[in-house]
C-alpha atoms as a PDB file:
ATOM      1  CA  UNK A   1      11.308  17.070  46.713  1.00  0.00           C
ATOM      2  CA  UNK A   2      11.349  18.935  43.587  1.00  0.00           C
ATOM      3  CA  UNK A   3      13.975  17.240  42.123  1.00  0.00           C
ATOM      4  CA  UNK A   4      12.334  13.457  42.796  1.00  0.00           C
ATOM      5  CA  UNK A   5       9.336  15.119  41.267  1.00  0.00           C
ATOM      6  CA  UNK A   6      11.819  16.128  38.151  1.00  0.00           C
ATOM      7  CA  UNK A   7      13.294  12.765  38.131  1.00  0.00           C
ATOM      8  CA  UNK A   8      10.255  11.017  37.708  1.00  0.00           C
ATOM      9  CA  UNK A   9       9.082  12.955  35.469  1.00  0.00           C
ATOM     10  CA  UNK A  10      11.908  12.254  33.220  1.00  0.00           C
ATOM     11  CA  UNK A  11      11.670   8.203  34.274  1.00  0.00           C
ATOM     12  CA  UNK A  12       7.818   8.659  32.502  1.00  0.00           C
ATOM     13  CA  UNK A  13       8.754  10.639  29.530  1.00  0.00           C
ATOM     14  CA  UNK A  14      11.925   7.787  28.684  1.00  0.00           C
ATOM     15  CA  UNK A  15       9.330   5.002  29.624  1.00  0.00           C
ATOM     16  CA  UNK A  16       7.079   6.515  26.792  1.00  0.00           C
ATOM     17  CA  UNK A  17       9.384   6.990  24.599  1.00  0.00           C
ATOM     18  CA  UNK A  18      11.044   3.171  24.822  1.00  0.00           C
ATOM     19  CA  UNK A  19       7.193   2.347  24.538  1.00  0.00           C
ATOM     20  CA  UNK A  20       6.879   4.743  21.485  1.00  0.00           C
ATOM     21  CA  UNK A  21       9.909   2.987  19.979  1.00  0.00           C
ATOM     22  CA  UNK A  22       8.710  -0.818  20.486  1.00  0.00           C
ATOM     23  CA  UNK A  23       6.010  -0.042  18.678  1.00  0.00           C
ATOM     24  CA  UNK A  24       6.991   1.667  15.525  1.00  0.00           C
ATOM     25  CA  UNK A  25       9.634  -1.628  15.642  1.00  0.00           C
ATOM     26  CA  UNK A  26       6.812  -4.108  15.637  1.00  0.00           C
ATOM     27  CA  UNK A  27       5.083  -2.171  12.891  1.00  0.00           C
ATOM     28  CA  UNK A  28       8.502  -2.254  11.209  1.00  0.00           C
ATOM     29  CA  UNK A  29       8.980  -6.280  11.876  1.00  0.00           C
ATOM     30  CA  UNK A  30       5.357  -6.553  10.364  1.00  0.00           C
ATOM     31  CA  UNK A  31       6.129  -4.491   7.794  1.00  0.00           C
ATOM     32  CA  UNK A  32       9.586  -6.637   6.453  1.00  0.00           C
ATOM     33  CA  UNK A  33       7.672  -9.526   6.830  1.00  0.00           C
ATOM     34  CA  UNK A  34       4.791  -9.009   4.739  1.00  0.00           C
ATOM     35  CA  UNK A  35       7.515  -7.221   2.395  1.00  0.00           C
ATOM     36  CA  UNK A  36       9.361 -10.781   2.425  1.00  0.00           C
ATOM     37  CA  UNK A  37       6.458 -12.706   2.176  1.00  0.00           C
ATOM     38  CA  UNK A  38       5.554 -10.696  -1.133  1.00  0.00           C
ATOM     39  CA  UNK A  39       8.668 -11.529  -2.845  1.00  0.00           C
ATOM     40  CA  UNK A  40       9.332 -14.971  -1.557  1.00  0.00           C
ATOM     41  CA  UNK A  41       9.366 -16.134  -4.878  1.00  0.00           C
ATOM     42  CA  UNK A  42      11.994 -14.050  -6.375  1.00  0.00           C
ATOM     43  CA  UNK A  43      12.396 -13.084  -9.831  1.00  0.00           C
ATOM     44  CA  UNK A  44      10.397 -15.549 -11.281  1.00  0.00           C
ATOM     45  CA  UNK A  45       7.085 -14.405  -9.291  1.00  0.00           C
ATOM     46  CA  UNK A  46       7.678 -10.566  -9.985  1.00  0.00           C
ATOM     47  CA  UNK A  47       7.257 -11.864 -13.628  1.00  0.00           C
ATOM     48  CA  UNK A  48       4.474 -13.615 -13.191  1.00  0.00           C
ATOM     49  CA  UNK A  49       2.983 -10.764 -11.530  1.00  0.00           C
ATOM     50  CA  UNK A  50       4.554  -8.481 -14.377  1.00  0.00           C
ATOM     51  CA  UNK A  51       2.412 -10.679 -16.862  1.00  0.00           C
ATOM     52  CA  UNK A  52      -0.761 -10.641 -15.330  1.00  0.00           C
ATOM     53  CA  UNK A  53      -0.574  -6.856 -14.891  1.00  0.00           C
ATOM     54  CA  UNK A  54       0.219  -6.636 -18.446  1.00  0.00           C
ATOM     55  CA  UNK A  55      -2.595  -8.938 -19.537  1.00  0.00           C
ATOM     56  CA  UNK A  56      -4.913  -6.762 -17.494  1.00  0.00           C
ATOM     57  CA  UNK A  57      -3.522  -3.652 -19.180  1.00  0.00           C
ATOM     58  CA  UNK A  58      -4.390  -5.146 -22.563  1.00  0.00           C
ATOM     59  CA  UNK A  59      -7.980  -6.493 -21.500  1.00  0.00           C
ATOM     60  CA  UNK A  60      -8.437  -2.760 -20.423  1.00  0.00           C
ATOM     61  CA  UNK A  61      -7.393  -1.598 -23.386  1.00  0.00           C
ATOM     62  CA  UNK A  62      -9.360  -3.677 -25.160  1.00  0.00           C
ATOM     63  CA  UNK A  63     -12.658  -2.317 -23.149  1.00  0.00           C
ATOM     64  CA  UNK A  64     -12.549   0.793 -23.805  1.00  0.00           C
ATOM     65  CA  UNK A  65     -11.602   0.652 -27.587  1.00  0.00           C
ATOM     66  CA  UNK A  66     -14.725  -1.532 -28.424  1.00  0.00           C
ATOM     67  CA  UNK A  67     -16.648   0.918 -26.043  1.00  0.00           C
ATOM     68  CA  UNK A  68     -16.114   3.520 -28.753  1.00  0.00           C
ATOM     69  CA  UNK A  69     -17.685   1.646 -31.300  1.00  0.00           C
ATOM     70  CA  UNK A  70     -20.821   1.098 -29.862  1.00  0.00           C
ATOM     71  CA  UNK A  71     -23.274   2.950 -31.289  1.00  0.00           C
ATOM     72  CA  UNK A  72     -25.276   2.938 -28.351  1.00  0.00           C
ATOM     73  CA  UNK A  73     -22.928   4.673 -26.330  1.00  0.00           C
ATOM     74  CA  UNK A  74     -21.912   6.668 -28.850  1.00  0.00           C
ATOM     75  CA  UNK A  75     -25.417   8.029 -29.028  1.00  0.00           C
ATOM     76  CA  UNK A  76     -25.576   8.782 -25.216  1.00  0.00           C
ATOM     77  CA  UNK A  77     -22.026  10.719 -25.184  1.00  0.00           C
ATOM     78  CA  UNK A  78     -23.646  13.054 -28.691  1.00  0.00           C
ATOM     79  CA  UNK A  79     -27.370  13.521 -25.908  1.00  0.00           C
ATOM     80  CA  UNK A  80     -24.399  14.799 -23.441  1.00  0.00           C
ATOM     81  CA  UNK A  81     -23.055  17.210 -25.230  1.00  0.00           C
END
C-alpha cells in the first residue's frame, strides 16, 4: 500500500512537472514569434528603426538645449535655489 501511495505520488509530481515544462515552451514559442515578427524585415527595418531613434535623440536634444535659454525657466530654476 505504501508503495502505490509512493508511486503515485511520483506519477503527480512528473505530471506537474511535464505541465510545468509545456508551459514555459509556449511562453518560449510566443516569445520567438513575436522576436521574429520584430525583425521580419531584416536589415533594412533595424535601420529604419535605427533612424527614427536617432531623430528622436536629436529632437530631445534639441528640447532641452532651447529649455536653457528660456528666461522663464531660467528664472524658476534661480527661485529654486
Amino acid at each position: 500500500m505504501a508503495d502505490n501511495v509512493e508511486i503515485q505520488g511520483i506519477e503527480f509530481q512528473i505530471k506537474e512537472n511535464s505541465d510545468s515544462a509545456v508551459a514555459s515552451l509556449e511562453k518560449l514559442q510566443n516569445t520567438l514569434v513575436r522576436l521574429k515578427t520584430a525583425t521580419s524585415g531584416g536589415v533594412s527595418a533595424l535601420r529604419t528603426t535605427a533612424r527614427q531613434l536617432d531623430s528622436l535623440n536629436k529632437a530631445l536634444e534639441n528640447t532641452s538645449s532651447k529649455d536653457s535659454e528660456d528666461p522663464v525657466i531660467d528664472q524658476r530654476a534661480e527661485k529654486s535655489e
